[in-house]
Protein backbone atom coordinates (compact mmCIF):
# COMPACT_ATOMS: atom_id res chain seq x y z
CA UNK A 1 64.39 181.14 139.42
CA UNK A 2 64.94 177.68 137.89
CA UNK A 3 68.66 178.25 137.68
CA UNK A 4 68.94 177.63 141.59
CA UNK A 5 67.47 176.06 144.54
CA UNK A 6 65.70 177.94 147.26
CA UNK A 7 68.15 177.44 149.29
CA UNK A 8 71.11 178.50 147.23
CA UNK A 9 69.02 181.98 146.25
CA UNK A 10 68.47 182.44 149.84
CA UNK A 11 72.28 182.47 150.58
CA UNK A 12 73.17 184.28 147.43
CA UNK A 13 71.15 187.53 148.05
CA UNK A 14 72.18 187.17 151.72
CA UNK A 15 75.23 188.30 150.74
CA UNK A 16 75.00 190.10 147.58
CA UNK A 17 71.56 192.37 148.89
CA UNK A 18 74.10 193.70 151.94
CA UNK A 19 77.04 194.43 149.85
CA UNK A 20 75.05 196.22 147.15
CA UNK A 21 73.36 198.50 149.51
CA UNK A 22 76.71 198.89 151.70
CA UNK A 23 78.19 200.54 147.98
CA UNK A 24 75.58 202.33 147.38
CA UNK A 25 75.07 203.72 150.37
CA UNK A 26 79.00 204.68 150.75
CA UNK A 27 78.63 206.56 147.16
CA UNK A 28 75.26 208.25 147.65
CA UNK A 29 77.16 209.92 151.16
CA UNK A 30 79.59 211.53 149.30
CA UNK A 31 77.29 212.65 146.76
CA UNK A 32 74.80 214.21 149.15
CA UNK A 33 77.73 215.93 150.39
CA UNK A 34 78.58 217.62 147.40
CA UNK A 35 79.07 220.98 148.30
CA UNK A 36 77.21 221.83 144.96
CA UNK A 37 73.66 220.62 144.60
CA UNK A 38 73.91 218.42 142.32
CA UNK A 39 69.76 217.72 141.32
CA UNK A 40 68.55 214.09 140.41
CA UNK A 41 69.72 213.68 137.23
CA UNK A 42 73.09 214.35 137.80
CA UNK A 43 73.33 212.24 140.89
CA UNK A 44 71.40 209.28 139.26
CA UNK A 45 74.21 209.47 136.82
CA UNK A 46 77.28 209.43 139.23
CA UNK A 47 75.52 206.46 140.49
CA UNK A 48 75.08 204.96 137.64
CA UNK A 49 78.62 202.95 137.50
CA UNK A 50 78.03 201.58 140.50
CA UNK A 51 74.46 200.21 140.00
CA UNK A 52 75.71 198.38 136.82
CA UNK A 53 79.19 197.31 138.63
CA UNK A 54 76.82 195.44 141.31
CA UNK A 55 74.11 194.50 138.96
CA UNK A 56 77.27 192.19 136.96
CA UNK A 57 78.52 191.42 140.03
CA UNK A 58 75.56 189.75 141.21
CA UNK A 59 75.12 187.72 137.91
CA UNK A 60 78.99 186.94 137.74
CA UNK A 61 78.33 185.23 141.45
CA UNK A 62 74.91 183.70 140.16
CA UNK A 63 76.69 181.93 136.85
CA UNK A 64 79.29 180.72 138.85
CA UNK A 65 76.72 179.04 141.57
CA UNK A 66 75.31 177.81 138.56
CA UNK A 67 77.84 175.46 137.14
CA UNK A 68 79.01 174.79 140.69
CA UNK A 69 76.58 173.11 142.03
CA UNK A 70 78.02 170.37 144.51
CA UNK A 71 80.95 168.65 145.75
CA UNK A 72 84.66 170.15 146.29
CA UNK A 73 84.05 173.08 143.44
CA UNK A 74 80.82 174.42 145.62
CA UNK A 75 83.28 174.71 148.40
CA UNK A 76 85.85 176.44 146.33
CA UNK A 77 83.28 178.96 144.82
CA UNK A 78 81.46 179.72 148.01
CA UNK A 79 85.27 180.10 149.76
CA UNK A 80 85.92 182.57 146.64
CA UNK A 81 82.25 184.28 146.61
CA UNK A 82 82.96 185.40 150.91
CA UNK A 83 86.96 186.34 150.08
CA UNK A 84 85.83 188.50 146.68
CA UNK A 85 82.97 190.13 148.20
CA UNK A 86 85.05 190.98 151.59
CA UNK A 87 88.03 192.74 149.23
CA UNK A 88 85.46 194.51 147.11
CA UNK A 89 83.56 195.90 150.14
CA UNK A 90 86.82 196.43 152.03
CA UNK A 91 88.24 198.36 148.83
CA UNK A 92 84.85 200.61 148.29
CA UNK A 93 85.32 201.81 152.32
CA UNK A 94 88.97 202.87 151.54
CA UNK A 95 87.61 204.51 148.47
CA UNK A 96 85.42 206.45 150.48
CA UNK A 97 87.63 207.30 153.48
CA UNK A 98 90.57 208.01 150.85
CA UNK A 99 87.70 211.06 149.30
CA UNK A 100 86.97 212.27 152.33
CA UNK A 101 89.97 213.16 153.52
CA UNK A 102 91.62 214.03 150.37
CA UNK A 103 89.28 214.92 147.87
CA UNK A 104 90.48 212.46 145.12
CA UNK A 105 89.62 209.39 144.07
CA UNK A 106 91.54 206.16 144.76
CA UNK A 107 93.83 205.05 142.20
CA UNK A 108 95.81 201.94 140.95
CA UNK A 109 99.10 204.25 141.45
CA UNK A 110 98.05 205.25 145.01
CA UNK A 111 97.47 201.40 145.89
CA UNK A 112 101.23 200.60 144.32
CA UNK A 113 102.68 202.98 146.28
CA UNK A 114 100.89 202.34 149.51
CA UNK A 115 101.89 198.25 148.87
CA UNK A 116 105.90 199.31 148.32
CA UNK A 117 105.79 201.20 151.47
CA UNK A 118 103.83 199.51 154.15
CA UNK A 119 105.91 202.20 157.13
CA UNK A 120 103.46 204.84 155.40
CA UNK A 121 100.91 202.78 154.80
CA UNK A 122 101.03 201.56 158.53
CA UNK A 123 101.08 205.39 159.49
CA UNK A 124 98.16 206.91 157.08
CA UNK A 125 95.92 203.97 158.92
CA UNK A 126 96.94 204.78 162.55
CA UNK A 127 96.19 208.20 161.58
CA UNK A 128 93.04 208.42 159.67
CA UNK A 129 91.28 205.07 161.10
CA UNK A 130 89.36 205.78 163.76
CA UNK A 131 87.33 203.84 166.26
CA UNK A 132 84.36 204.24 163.93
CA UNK A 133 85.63 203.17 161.11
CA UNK A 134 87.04 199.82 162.53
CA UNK A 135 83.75 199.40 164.09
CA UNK A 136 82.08 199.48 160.63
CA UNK A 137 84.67 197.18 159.36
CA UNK A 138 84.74 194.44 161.81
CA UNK A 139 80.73 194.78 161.38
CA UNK A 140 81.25 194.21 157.47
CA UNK A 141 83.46 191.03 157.97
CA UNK A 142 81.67 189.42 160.34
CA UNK A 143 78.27 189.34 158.42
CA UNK A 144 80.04 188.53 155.71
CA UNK A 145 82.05 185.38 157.06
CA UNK A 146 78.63 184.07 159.06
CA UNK A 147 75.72 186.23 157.93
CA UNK A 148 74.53 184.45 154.72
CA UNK A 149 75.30 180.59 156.58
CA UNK A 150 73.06 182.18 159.45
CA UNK A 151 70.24 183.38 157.33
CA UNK A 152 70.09 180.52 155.18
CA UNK A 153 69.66 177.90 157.89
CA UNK A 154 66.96 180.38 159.50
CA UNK A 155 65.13 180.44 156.29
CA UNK A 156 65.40 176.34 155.77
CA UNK A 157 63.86 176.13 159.64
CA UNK A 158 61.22 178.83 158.99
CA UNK A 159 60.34 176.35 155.55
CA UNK A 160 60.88 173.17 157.55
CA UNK A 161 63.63 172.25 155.08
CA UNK A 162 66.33 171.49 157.29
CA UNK A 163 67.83 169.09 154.69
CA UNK A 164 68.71 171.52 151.87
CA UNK A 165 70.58 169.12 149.66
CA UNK A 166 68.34 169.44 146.82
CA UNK A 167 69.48 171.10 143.72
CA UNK A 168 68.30 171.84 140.16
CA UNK A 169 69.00 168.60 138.33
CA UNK A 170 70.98 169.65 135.01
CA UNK A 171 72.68 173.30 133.57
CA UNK A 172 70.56 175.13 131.49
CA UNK A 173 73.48 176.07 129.75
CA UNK A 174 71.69 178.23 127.35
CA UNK A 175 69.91 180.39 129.69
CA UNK A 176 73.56 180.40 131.49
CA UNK A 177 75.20 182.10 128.65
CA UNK A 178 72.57 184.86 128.28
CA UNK A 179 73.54 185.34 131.92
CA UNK A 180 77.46 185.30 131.29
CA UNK A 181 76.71 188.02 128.44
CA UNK A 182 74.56 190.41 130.42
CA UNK A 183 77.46 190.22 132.85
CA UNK A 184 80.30 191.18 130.72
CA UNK A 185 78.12 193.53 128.96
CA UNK A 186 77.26 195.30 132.42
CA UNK A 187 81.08 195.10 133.78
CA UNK A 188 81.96 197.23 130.73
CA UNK A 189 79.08 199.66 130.87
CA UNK A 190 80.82 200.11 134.44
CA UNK A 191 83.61 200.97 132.97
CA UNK A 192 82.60 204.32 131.29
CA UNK A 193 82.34 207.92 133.41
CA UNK A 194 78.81 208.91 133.95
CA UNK A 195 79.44 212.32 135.13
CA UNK A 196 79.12 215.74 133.16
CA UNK A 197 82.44 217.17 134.31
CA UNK A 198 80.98 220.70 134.55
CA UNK A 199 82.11 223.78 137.25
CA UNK A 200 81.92 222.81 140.53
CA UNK A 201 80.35 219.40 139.68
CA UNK A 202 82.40 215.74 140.70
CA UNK A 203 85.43 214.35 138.60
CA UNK A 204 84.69 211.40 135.97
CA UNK A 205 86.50 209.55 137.89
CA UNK A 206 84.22 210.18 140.84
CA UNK A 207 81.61 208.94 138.54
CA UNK A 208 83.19 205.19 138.18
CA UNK A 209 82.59 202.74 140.29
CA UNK A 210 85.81 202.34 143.34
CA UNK A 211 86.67 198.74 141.76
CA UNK A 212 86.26 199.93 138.24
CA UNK A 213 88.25 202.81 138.46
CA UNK A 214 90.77 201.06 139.62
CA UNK A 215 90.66 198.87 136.97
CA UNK A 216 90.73 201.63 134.65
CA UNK A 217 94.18 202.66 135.83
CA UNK A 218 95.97 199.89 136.57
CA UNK A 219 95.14 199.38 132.28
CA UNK A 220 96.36 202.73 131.88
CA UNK A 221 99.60 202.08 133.95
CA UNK A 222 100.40 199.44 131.93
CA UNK A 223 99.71 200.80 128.62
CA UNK A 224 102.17 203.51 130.15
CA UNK A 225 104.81 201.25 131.30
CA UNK A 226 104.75 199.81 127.11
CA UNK A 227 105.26 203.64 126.05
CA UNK A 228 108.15 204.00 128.18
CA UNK A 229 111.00 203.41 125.31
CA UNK A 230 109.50 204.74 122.09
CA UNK A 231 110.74 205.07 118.83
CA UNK A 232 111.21 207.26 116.48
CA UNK A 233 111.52 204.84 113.54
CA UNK A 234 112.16 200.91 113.33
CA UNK A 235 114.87 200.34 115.29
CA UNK A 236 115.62 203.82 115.87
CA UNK A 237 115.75 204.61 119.73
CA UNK A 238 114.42 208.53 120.34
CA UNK A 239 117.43 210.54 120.59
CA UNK A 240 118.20 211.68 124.56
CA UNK A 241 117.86 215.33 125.11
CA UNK A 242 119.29 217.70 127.90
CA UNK A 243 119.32 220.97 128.76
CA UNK A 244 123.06 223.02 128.96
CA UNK A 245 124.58 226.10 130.50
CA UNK A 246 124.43 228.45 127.37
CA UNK A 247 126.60 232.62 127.88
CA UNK A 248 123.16 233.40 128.01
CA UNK A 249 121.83 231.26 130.67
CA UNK A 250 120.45 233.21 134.36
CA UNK A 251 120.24 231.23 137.31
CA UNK A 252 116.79 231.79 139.71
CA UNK A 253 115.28 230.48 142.02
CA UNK A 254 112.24 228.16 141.59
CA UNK A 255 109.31 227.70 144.14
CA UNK A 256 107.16 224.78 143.07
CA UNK A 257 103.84 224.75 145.22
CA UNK A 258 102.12 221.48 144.91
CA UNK A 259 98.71 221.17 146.06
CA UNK A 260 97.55 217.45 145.37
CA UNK A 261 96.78 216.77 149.30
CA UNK A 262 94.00 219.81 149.28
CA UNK A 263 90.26 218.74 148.65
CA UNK A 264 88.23 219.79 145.64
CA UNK A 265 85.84 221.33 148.01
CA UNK A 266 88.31 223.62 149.36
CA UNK A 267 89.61 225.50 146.26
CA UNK A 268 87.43 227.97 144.07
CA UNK A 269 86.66 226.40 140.90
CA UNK A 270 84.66 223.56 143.22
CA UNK A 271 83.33 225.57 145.41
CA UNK A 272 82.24 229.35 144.89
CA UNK A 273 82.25 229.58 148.83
């Protein structure tokens, strides 16, 4: 508790309690409407990215309060702290609405494309956004632009502290660190699937946190984009290859059926109904 002021706790969780229980809530709806009961264990696990994503979250936010403290780089953090937390919530409700209506999870791809062609983009939103949905969003930003300034000065009037200049004098830089670590440490815990991957049962990728998944494979589209020219020896480019009308070839006709816009829960092997 010595690592901030009253005051700068009080707007901290004001925020951070809200957001965590927004993600939370958004993941634990999908699960409970697995069409497969799931049981505890299983659940607890397929929440389990997401409880360590916000746990690191929290204590990335708290480090960087830390060595903030006053003056123009308080401004800059708290300016950063609203705009991160408004993208990460804003990104976990298109996560959700994406899985609802298609059955997959959202990707780093998925966002590429959507950015390179904002006339689809524009037309998936007028489409799939409802009145709802915007409700829940404008809700979202506008606690999150005012809430934790409101709550905070609330709290300092309730304590009689109007003046809530006060800080910590000093970094405990050592405690700080231990902080910084446990961070990290719980960002790449995030990282990894927590889901079984059994019949009927959600994706790994289900299983990751939204923000973490997609960090997952925007790494994995650009480890692809370095395998896109390999070699066959040092120097040697692989050699092209093509496929040529032969005496023997026979011409037919091909019917690809692609079904990447149906949900999980309407095909077979997720669900036996």
């Amino acid at each position: 508790m010595s690592l901030l002021s009253r005051h700068d706790w009080t707007y901290l969780l004001s925020l951070l309690v809200p957001f965590v229980l927004y993600d939370l809530v958004l993941k634990g709806s999908l699960i409970v409407s697995w069409p497969k009961d799931l049981g505890f264990a299983e659940s607890f696990g397929l929440m389990r990215s997401d409880l360590l994503f916000s746990m690191g979250y929290a204590l990335l936010w708290l480090s960087l309060f830390v060595v903030a403290r006053k003056g123009l780089w308080r401004i800059m953090v708290t300016i950063l702290f609203h705009a991160a937390t408004i993208l990460v919530a804003l990104l976990a409700t298109i996560a959700y609405q994406y899985f609802k209506v298609t059955g997959s999870t959202l990707d780093f791809n998925f966002i590429l494309i959507s950015l390179s062609s904002p006339g689809g983009l524009v037309a998936v939103v007028e489409s799939e956004v409802g009145p709802g949905i915007l409700a829940l969003l404008a809700a979202v930003l506008a606690y999150a632009v005012l809430g934790p300034f409101l709550v905070t000065r609330l709290d300092d009037w309730w304590c009689g502290r109007l003046d809530a200049s006060a800080r910590t004098p000093g970094v405990p830089w050592l405690r700080l660190a231990s902080v910084g670590v446990v961070a990290c440490a719980l960002f790449a815990l995030a990282l990894l699937p927590g889901a079984s991957g059994g019949t009927g049962a959600p994706s790994k990728s289900f299983s990751r946190d939204a923000l973490a998944h997609v960090a997952v494979t925007a790494a994995r589209a650009e480890e692809g984009e370095g395998l896109k020219n390999p070699t066959v020896g040092p120097g040697e480019p692989r050699p092209e290859a093509s496929l040529r009308a032969s005496d023997g070839t026979e011409r037919r006709n091909v019917v690809l059926v692609h079904l990447e816009s149906t949900r999980a829960q309407s095909m077979t092997p997720y669900n036996e109904d």
